[in-house]
Protein backbone atom coordinates (compact mmCIF):
# COMPACT_ATOMS: atom_id res chain seq x y z
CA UNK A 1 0.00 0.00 0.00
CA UNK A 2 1.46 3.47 -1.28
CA UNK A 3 -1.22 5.99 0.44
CA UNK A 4 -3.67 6.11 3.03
CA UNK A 5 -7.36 5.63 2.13
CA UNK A 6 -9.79 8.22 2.57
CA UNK A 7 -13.61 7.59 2.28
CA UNK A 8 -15.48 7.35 -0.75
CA UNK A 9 -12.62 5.66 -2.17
CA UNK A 10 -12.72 2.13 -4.07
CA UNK A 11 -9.74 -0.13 -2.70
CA UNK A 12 -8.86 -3.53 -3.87
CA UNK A 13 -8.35 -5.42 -0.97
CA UNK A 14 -7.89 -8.46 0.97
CA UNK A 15 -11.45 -9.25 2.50
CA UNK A 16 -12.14 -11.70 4.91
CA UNK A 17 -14.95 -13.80 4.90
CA UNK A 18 -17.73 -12.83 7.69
CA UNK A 19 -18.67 -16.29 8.53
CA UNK A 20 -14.69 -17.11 8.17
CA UNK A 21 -12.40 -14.84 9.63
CA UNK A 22 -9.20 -16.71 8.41
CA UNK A 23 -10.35 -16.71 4.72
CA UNK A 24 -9.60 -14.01 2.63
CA UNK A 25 -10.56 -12.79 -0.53
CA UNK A 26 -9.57 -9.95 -3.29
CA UNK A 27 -11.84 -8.10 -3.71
CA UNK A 28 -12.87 -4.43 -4.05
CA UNK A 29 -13.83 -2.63 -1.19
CA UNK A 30 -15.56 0.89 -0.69
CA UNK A 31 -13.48 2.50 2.53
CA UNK A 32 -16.00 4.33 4.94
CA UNK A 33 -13.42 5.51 7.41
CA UNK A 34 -9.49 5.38 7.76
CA UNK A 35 -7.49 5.65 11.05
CA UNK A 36 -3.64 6.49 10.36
CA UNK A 37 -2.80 6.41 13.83
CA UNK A 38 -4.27 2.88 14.20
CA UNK A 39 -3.40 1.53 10.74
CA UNK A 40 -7.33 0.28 9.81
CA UNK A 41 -10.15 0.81 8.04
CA UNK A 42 -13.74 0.21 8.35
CA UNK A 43 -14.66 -0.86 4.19
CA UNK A 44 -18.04 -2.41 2.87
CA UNK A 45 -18.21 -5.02 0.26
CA UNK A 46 -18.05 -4.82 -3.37
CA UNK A 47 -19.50 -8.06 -5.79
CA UNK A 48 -20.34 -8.47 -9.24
CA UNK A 49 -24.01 -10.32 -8.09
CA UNK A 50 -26.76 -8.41 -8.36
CA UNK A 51 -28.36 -6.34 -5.60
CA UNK A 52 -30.76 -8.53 -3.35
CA UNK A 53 -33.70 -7.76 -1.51
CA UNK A 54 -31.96 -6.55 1.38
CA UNK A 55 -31.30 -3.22 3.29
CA UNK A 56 -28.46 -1.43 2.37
CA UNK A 57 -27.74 -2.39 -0.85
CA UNK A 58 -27.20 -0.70 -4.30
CA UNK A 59 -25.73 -0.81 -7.95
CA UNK A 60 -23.12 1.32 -8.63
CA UNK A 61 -23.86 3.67 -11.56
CA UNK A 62 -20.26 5.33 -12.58
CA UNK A 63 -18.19 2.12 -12.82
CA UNK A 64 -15.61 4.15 -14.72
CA UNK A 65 -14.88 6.63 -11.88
CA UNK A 66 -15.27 3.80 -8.73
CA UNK A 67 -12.29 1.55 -10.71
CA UNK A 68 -14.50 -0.95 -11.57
CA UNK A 69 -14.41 -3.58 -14.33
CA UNK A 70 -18.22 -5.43 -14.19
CA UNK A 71 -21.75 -4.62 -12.90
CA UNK A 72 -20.93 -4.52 -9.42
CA UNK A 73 -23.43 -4.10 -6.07
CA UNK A 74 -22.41 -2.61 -2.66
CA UNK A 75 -23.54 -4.37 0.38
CA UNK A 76 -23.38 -1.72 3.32
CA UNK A 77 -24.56 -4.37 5.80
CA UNK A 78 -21.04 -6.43 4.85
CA UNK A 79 -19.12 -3.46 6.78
CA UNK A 80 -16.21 -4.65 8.40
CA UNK A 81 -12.63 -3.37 10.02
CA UNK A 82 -9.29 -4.33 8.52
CA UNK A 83 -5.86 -3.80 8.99
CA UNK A 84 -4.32 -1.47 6.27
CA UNK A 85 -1.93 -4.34 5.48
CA UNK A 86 -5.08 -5.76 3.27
CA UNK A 87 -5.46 -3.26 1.36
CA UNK A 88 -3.65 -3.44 -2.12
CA UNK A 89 -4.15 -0.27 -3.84
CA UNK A 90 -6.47 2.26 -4.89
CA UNK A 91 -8.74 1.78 -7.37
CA UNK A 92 -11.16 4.55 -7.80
CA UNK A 93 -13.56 6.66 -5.79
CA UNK A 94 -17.59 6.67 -5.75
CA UNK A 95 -19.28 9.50 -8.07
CA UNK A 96 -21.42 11.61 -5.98
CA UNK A 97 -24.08 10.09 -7.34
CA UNK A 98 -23.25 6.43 -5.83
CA UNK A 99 -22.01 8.45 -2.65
CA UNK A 100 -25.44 9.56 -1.65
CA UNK A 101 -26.79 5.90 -2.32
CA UNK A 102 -23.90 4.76 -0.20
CA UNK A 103 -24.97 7.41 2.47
CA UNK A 104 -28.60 6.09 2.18
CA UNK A 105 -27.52 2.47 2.44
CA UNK A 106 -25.45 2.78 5.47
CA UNK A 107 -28.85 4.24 7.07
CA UNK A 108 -30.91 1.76 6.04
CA UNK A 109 -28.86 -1.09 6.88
CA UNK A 110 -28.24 0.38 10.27
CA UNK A 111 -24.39 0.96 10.27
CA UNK A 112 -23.67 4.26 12.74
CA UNK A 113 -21.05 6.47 11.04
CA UNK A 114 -19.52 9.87 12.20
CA UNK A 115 -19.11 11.23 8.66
């Protein structure tokens, strides 16, 4: 890793599993907060499956400016922490656009965030 992330920004990254901590997959990652003093971030999942009928979730519209390659989803209920050692690089940032449905989703699927 070459800089620190910042929110809003698309990171491909090492993500673990929730219902398996020790596996870990690459994958990108949408970074909702970054602590330099404690080397982690709190990220929410990226896939290329289609949203499902579940709070919290969206399609990203601008898949040019996030870094991404396919139809991808964001699943704000699959928020967790991780070291900044699993996070590979930067690969784009959320449009404004996908930021306000990123904003909405972390409301609806109950995440509490100071930003």
């Amino acid at each position: 890793m070459t800089a620190s992330p910042e929110p809003l920004e698309v990171w491909l990254c090492r993500f673990r599993f929730l219902d398996a901590p020790e596996v870990k997959k690459v994958r990108p990652a949408v970074i909702l907060e970054a602590d330099e003093g404690a080397l982690v971030a709190v990220a929410v999942k990226v896939t290329s499956h289609a949203p499902r009928d579940e709070p919290g979730e969206f399609e990203v519209a601008d898949l040019v400016r996030a870094g991404l390659l396919r139809r991808s989803t964001v699943r704000c209920s699959q928020a967790i922490e991780m070291p900044f050692s699993d996070l590979i690089r930067r690969i784009g940032e959320l449009a404004p656009a996908d930021a306000a449905k990123l904003a909405d989703g972390i409301r609806e699927a109950g995440i509490a965030r100071d930003a």
